[in-house]
Protein backbone atom coordinates (compact mmCIF):
# COMPACT_ATOMS: atom_id res chain seq x y z
CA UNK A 1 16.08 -11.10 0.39
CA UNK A 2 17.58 -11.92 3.46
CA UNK A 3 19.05 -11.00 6.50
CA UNK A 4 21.26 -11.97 9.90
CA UNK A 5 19.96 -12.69 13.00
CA UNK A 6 20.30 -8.87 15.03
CA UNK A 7 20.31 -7.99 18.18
CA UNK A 8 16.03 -6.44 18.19
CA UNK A 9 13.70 -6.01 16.22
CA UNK A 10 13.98 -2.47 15.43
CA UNK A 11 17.23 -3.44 14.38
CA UNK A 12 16.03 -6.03 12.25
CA UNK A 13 13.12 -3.76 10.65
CA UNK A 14 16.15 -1.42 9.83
CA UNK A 15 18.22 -3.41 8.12
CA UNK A 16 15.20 -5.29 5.96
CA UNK A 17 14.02 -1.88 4.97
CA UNK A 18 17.47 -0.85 3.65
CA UNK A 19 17.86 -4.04 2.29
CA UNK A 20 14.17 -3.87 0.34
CA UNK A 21 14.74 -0.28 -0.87
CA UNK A 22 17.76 -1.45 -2.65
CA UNK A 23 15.78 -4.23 -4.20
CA UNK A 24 13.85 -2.26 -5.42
CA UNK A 25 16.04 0.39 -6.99
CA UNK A 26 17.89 -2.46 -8.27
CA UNK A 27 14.79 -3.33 -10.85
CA UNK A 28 15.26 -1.48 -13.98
CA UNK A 29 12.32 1.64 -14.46
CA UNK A 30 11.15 -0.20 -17.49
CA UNK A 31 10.56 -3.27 -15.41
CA UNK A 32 8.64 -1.75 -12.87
CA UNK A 33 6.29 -0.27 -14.69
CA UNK A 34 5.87 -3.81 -16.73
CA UNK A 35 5.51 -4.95 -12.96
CA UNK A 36 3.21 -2.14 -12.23
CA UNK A 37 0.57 -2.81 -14.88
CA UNK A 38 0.89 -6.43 -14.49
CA UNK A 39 0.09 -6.10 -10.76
CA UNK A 40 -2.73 -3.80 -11.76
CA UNK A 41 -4.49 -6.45 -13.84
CA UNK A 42 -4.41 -8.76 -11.11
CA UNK A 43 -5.80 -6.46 -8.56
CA UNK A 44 -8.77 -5.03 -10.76
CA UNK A 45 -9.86 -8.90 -11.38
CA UNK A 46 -10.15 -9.83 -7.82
CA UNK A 47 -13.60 -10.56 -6.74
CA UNK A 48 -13.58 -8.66 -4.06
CA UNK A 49 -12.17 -5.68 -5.90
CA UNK A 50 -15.37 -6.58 -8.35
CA UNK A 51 -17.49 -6.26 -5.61
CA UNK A 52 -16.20 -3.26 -4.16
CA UNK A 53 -17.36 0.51 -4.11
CA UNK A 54 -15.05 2.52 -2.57
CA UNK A 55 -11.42 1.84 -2.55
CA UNK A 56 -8.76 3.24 -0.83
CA UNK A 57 -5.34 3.36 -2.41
CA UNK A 58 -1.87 5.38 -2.31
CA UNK A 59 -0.53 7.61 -5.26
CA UNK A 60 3.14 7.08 -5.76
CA UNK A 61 5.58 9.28 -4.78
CA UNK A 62 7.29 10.50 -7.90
CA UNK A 63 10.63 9.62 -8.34
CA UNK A 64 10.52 6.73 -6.07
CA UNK A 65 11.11 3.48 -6.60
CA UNK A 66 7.45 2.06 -5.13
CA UNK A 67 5.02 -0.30 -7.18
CA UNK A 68 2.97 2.64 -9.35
CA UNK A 69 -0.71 2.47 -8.54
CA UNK A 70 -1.70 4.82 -11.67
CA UNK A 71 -2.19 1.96 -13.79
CA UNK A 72 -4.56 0.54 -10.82
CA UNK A 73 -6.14 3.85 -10.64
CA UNK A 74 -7.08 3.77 -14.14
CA UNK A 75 -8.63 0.28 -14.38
CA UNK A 76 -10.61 1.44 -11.64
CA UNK A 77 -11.54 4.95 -12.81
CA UNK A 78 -12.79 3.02 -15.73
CA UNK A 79 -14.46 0.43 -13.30
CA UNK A 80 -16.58 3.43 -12.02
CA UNK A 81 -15.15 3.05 -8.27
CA UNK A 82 -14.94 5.18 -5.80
CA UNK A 83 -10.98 6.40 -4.84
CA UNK A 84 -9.90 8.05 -1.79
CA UNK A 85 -6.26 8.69 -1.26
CA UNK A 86 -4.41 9.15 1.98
CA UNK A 87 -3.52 12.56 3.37
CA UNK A 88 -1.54 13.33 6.04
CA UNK A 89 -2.75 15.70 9.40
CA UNK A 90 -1.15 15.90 12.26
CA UNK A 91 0.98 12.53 12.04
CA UNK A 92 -2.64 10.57 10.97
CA UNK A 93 -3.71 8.96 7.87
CA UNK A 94 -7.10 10.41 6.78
CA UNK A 95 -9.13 9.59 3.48
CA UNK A 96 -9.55 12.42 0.89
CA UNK A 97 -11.81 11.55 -1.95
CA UNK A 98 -9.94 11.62 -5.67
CA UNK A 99 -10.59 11.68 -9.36
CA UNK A 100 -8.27 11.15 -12.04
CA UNK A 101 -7.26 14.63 -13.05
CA UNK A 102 -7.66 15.90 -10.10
CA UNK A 103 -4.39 18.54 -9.27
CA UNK A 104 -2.00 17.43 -7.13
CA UNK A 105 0.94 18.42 -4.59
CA UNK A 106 3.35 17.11 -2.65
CA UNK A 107 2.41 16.29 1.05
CA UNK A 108 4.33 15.90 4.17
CA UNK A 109 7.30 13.09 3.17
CA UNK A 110 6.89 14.28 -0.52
CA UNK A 111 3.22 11.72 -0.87
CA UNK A 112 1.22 13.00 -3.26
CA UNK A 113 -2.46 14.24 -2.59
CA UNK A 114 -5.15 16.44 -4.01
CA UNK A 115 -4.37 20.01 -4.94
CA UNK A 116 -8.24 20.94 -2.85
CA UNK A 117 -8.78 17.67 -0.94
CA UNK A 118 -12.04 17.14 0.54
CA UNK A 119 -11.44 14.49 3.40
CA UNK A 120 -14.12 12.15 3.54
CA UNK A 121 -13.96 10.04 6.60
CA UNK A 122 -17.40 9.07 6.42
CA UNK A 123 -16.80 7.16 2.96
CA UNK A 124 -15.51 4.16 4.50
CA UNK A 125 -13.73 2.08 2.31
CA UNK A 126 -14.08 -1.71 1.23
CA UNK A 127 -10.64 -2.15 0.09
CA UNK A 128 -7.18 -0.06 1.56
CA UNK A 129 -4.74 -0.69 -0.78
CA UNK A 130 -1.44 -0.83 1.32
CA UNK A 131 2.10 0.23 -0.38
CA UNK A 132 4.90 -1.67 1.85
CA UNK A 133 8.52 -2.05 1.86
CA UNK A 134 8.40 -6.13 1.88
CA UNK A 135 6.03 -8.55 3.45
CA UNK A 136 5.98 -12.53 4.67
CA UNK A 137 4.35 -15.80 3.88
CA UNK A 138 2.05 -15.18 6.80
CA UNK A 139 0.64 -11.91 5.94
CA UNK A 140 3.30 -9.54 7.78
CA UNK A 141 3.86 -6.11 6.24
CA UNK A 142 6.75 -3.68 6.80
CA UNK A 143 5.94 0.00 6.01
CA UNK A 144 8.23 3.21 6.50
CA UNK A 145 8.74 2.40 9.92
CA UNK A 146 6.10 5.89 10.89
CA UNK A 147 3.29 3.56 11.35
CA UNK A 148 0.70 5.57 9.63
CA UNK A 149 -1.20 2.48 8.40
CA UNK A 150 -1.35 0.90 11.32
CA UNK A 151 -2.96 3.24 12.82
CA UNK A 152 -5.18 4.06 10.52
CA UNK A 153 -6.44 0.66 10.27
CA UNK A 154 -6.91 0.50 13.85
CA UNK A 155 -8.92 3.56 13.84
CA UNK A 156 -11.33 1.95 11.30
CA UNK A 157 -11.99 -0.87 13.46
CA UNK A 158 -12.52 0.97 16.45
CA UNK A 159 -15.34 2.57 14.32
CA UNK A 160 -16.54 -1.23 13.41
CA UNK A 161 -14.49 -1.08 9.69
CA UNK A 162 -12.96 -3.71 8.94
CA UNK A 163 -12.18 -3.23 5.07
CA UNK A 164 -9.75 -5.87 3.09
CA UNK A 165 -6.19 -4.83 3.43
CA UNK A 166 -4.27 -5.25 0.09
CA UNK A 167 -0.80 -5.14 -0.74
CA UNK A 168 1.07 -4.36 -3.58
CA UNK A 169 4.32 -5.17 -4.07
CA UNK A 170 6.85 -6.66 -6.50
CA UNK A 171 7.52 -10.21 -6.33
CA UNK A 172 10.91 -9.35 -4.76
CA UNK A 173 9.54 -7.42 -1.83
CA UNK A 174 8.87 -11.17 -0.21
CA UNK A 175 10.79 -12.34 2.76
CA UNK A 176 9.78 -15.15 4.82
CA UNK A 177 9.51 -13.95 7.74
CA UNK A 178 9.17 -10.44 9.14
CA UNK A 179 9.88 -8.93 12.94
CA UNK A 180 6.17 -8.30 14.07
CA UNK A 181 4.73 -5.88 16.89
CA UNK A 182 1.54 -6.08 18.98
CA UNK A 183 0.58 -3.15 16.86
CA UNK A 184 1.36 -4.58 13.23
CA UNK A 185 -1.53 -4.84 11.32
CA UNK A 186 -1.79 -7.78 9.17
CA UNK A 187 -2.77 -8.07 5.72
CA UNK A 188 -5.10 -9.98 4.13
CA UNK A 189 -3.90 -10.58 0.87
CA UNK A 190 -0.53 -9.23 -1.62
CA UNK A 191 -0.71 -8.26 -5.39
CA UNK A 192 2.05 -8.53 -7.37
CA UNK A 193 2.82 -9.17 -11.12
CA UNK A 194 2.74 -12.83 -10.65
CA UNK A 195 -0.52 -13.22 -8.99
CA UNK A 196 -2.13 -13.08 -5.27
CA UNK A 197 -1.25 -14.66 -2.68
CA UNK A 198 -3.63 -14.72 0.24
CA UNK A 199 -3.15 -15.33 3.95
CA UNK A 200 -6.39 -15.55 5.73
């Protein structure tokens, strides 16, 4: 994926994020969910998702075109984690505990989240599981441009959190370099159906 040299970086971020939503679309359904599980397995085997309790991680927006975390969610349902899903209040990420089979509806920007959340902020987690639009060989990410996770993340380090920021991704979603802010949060490591790659 690439781009041309523009004028600022908002400018930039706006044109990479129309540029990876039609990468995306442009993989066929049956390949993403190939992509999905395969990105799954990975994830589940790291050892720091073995060693983890709680985990944090997104349910996919139905319809979209986003890396499905259900196959994630039930490696680790099986794994006997503990999931919390974001919600969103009053333009802030917050962490509502989940099961699998737990009812669901559609949140503000159509994100999915529990039918009767309970949100749980004092279940901090050891792993957030980031969804992103495309990310760079140093550990960049570029969300939805809202900047709900980098907030969020901020928050839990002002609390003294600092849990292991995942991505997951296709393979396509990597660029080599991304626009940053001050206020980007970086990750620590990407999933995706070819393996990790790690930046710290």
């Amino acid at each position: 994926m690439k781009i041309e040299s523009v004028a600022s970086r908002a400018d930039a971020k706006s044109l990479l994020r129309r540029a990876a939503h039609e990468e995306r679309r442009s993989l066929p359904e049956a390949a993403r969910a190939a992509m999905s599980d395969a990105a799954a397995e990975v994830a589940a085997g790291l050892p720091e998702m073995l060693k983890a309790r709680t985990v944090h991680l997104y349910l996919p927006i139905p319809g979209s075109s986003e890396l499905s975390t259900l196959p994630l969610i039930e490696r680790l349902s099986e794994m006997r984690k503990t999931l919390l899903v974001p919600v969103i209040r009053q333009g802030e990420i917050y962490s509502a505990s989940f099961t699998t089979g737990d009812l669901l509806r559609a949140g503000q920007f159509g994100v999915p989240e529990p039918e009767f959340e309970t949100i749980d902020e004092d279940m901090a987690p050891d792993i957030v599981v980031l969804p992103l639009l495309a990310f760079d060989r140093r550990g960049g990410r570029l969300g939805s441009g809202k900047g709900f996770y980098d907030r969020y993340l901020l928050r839990l380090l002002k609390l003294g959190l600092r849990p292991v920021r995942l991505g997951i991704a296709f393979s396509v979603q990597r660029v080599e370099e991304l626009p940053v802010e001050s206020w980007d949060q970086p990750l620590d490591a990407v999933v995706h159906e070819h393996g990790v790659e790690r930046f710290n």
